[in-house]
N, C-alpha and C. Protein backbone atom coordinates (compact mmCIF):
# COMPACT_ATOMS: atom_id res chain seq x y z
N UNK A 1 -4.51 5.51 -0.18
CA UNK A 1 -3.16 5.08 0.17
C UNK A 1 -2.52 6.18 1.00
N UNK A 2 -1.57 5.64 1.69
CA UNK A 2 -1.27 6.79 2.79
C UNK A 2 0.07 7.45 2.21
N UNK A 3 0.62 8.92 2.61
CA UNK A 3 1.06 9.19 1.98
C UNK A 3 2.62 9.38 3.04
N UNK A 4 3.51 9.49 2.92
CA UNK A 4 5.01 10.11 3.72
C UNK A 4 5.52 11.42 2.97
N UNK A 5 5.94 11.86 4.74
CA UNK A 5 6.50 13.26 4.43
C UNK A 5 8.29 12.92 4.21
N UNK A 6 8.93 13.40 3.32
CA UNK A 6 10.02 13.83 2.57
C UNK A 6 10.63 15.07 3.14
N UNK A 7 11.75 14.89 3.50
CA UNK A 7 12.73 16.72 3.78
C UNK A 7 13.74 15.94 2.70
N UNK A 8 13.84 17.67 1.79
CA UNK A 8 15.19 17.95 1.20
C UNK A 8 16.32 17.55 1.73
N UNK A 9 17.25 16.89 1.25
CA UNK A 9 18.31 17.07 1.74
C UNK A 9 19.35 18.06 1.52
N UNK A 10 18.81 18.97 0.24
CA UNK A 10 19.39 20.41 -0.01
C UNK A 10 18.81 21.33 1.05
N UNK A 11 17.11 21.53 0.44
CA UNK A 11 16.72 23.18 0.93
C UNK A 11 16.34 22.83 2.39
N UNK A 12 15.90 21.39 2.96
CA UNK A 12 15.15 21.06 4.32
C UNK A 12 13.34 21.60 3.84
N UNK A 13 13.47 21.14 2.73
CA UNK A 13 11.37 21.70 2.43
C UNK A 13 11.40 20.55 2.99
N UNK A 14 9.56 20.79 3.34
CA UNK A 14 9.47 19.25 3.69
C UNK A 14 8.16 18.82 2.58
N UNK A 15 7.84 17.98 1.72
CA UNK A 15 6.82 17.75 1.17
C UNK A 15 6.20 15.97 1.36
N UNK A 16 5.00 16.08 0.31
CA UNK A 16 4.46 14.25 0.75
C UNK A 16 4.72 13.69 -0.93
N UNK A 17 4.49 12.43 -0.45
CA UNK A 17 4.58 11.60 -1.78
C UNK A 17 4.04 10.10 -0.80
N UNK A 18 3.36 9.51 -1.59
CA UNK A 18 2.42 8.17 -1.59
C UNK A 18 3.32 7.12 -1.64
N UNK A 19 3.20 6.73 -0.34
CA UNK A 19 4.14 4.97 0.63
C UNK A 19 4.26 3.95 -0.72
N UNK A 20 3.28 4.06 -1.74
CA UNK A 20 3.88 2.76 -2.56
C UNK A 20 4.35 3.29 -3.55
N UNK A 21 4.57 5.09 -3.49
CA UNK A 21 5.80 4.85 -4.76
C UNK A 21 6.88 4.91 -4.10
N UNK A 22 7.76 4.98 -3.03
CA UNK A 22 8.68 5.03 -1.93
C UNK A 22 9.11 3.93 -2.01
N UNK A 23 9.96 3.61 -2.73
CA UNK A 23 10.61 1.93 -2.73
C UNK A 23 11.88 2.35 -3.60
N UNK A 24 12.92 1.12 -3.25
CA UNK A 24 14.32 0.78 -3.53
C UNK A 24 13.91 1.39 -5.00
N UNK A 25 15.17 2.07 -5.41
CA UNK A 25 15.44 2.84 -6.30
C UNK A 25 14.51 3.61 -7.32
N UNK A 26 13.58 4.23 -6.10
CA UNK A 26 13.04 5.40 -6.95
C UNK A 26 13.57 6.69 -6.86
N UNK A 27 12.94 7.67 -7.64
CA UNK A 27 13.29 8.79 -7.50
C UNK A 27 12.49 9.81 -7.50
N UNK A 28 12.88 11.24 -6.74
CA UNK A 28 11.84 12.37 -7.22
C UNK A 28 12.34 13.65 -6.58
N UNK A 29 12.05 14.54 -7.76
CA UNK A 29 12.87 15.80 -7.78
C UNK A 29 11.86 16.82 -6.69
N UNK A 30 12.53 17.59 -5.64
CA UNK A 30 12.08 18.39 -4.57
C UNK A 30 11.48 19.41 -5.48
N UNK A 31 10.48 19.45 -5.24
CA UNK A 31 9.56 20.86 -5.64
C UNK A 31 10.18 22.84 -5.72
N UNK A 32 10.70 22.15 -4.56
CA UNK A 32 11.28 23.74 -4.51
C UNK A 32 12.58 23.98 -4.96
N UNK A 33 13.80 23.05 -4.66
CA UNK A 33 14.77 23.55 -5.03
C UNK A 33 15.40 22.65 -6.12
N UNK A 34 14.55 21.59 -6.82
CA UNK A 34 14.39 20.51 -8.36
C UNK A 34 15.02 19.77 -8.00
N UNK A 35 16.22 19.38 -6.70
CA UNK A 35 17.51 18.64 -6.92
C UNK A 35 16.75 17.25 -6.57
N UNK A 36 17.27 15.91 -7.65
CA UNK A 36 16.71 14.97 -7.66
C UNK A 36 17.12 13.90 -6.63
N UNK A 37 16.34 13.61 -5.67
CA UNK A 37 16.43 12.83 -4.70
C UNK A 37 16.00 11.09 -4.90
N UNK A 38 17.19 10.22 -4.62
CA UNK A 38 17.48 9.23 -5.02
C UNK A 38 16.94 7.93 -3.64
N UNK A 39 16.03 7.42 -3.87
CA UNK A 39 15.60 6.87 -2.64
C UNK A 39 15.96 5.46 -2.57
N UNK A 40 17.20 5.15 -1.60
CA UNK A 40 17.53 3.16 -1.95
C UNK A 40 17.42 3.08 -0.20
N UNK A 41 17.69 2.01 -0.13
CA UNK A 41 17.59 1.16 1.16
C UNK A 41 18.67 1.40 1.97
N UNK A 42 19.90 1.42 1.11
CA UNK A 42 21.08 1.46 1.53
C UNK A 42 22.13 2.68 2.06
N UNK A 43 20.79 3.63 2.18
CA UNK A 43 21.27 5.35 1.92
C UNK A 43 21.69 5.74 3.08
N UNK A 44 22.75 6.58 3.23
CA UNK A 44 23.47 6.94 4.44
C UNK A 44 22.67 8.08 4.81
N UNK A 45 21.77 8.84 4.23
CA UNK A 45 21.26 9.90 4.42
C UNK A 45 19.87 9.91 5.20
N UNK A 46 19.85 10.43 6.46
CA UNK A 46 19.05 10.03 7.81
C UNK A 46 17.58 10.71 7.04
N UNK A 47 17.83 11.61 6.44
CA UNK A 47 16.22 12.12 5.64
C UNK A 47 15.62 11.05 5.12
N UNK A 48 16.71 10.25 4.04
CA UNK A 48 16.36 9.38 2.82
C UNK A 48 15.66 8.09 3.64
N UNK A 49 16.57 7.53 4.90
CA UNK A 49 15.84 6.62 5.58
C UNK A 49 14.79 6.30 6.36
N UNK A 50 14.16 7.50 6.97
CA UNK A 50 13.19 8.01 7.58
C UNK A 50 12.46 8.04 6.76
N UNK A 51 12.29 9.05 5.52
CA UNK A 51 11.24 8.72 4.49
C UNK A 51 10.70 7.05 4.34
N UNK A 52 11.89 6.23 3.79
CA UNK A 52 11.95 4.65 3.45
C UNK A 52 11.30 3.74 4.83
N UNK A 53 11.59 3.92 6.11
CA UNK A 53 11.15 3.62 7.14
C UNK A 53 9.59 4.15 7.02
N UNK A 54 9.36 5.16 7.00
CA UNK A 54 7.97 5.75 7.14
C UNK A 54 6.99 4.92 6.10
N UNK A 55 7.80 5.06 4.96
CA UNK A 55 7.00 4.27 4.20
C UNK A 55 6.88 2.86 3.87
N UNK A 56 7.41 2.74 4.50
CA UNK A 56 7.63 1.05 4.77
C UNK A 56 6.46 0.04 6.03
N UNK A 57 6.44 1.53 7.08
CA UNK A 57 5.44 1.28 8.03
C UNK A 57 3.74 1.75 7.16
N UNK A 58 3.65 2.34 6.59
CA UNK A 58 2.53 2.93 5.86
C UNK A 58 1.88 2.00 4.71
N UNK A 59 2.83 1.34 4.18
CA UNK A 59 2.56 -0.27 3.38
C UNK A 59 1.87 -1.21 4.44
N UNK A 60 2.68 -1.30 5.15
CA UNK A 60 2.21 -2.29 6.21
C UNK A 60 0.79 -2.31 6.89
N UNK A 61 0.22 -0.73 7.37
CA UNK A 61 -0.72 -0.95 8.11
C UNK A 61 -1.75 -0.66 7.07
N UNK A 62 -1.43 -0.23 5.62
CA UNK A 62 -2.28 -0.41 4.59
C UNK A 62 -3.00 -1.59 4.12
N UNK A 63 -1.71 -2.99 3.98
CA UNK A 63 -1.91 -4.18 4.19
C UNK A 63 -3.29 -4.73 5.45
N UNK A 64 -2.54 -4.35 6.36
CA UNK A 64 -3.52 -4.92 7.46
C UNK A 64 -4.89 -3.95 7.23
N UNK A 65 -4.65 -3.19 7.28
CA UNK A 65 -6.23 -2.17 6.93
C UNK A 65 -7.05 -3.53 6.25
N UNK A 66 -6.67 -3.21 4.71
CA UNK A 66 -7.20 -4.39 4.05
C UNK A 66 -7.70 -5.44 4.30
N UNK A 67 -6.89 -6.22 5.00
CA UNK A 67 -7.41 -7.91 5.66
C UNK A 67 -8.47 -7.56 6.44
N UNK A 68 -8.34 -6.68 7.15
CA UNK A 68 -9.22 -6.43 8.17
C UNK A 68 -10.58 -6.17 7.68
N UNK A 69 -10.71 -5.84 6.72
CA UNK A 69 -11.76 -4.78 6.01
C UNK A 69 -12.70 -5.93 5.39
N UNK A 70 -11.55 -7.02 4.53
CA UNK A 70 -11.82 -8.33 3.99
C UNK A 70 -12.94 -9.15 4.66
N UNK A 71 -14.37 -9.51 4.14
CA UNK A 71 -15.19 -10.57 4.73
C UNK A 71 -14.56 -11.40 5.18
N UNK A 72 -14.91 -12.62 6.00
CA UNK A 72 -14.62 -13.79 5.97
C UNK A 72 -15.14 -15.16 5.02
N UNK A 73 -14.39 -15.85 5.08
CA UNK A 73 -15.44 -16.73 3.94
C UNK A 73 -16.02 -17.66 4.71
N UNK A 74 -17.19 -17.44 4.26
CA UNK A 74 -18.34 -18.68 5.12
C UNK A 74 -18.37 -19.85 4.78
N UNK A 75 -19.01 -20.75 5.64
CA UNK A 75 -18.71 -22.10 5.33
C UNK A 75 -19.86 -22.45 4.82
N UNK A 76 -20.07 -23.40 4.02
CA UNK A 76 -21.38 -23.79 3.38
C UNK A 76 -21.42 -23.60 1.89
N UNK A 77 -22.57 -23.43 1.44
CA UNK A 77 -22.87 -23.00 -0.27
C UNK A 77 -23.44 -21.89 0.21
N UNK A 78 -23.37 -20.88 -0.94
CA UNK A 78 -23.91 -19.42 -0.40
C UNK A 78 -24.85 -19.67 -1.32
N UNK A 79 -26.39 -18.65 -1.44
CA UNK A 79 -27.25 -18.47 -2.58
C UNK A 79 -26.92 -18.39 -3.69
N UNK A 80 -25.46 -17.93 -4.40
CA UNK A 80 -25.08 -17.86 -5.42
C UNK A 80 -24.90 -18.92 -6.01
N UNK A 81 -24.27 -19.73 -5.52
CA UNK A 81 -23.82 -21.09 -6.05
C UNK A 81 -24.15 -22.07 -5.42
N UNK A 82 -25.99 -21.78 -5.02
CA UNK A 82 -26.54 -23.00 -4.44
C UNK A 82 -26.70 -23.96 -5.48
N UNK A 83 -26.81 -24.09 -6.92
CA UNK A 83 -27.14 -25.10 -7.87
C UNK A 83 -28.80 -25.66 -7.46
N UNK A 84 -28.80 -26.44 -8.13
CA UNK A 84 -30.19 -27.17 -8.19
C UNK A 84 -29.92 -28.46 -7.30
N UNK A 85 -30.63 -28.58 -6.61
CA UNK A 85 -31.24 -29.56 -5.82
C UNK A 85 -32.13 -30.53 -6.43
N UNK A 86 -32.48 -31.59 -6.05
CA UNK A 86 -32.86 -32.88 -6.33
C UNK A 86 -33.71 -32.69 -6.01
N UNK A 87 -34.89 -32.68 -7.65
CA UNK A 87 -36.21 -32.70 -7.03
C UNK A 87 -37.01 -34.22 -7.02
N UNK A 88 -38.44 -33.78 -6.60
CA UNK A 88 -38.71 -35.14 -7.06
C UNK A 88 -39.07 -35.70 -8.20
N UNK A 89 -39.74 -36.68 -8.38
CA UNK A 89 -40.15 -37.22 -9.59
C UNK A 89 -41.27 -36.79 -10.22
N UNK A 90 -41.55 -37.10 -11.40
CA UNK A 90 -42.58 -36.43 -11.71
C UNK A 90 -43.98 -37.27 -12.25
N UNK A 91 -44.46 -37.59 -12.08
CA UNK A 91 -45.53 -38.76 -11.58
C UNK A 91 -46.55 -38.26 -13.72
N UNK A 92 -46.31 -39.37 -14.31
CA UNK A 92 -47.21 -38.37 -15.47
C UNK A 92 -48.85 -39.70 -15.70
């Protein structure tokens, strides 16, 4: 999973934390200077939204990674769930 970089909005550290815990009302305290940083959607704070933006794009191409990665499904019966076939008779 991909991860986003975070600046303090106290000290300006900059550290990472992982795009799917980055969602509407989480939280997490800055390493260096502890003060607990409050992450919503609605945040006036250009750090807090940039983080939320970043990680918002980092979900996304995680998503598509995925699909992409995903087989397609084939058409037909595969070997697995060919079942038994109709044999013939059995002549005694």
């Amino acid at each position: 999973m991909g991860s986003v970089q975070i600046q303090c909005t106290r000290c300006k550290n900059v550290f990472r934390d992982r795009a799917a815990r980055l969602q509407d009302g989480y939280s997490r305290q800055c390493p260096s200077c502890e003060v607990v940083l409050f992450f919503t959607e609605d945040s006036q704070h250009p750090f807090v939204k940039r983080a939320m933006r970043n990680a918002r794009k980092a979900r996304k191409e995680q998503r598509e990674a995925v699909r992409r990665a995903a087989p397609e499904p084939r058409l037909g019966r595969s070997r697995a769930f060919a079942g038994r076939t109709q044999s013939a008779e059995r002549e005694d």
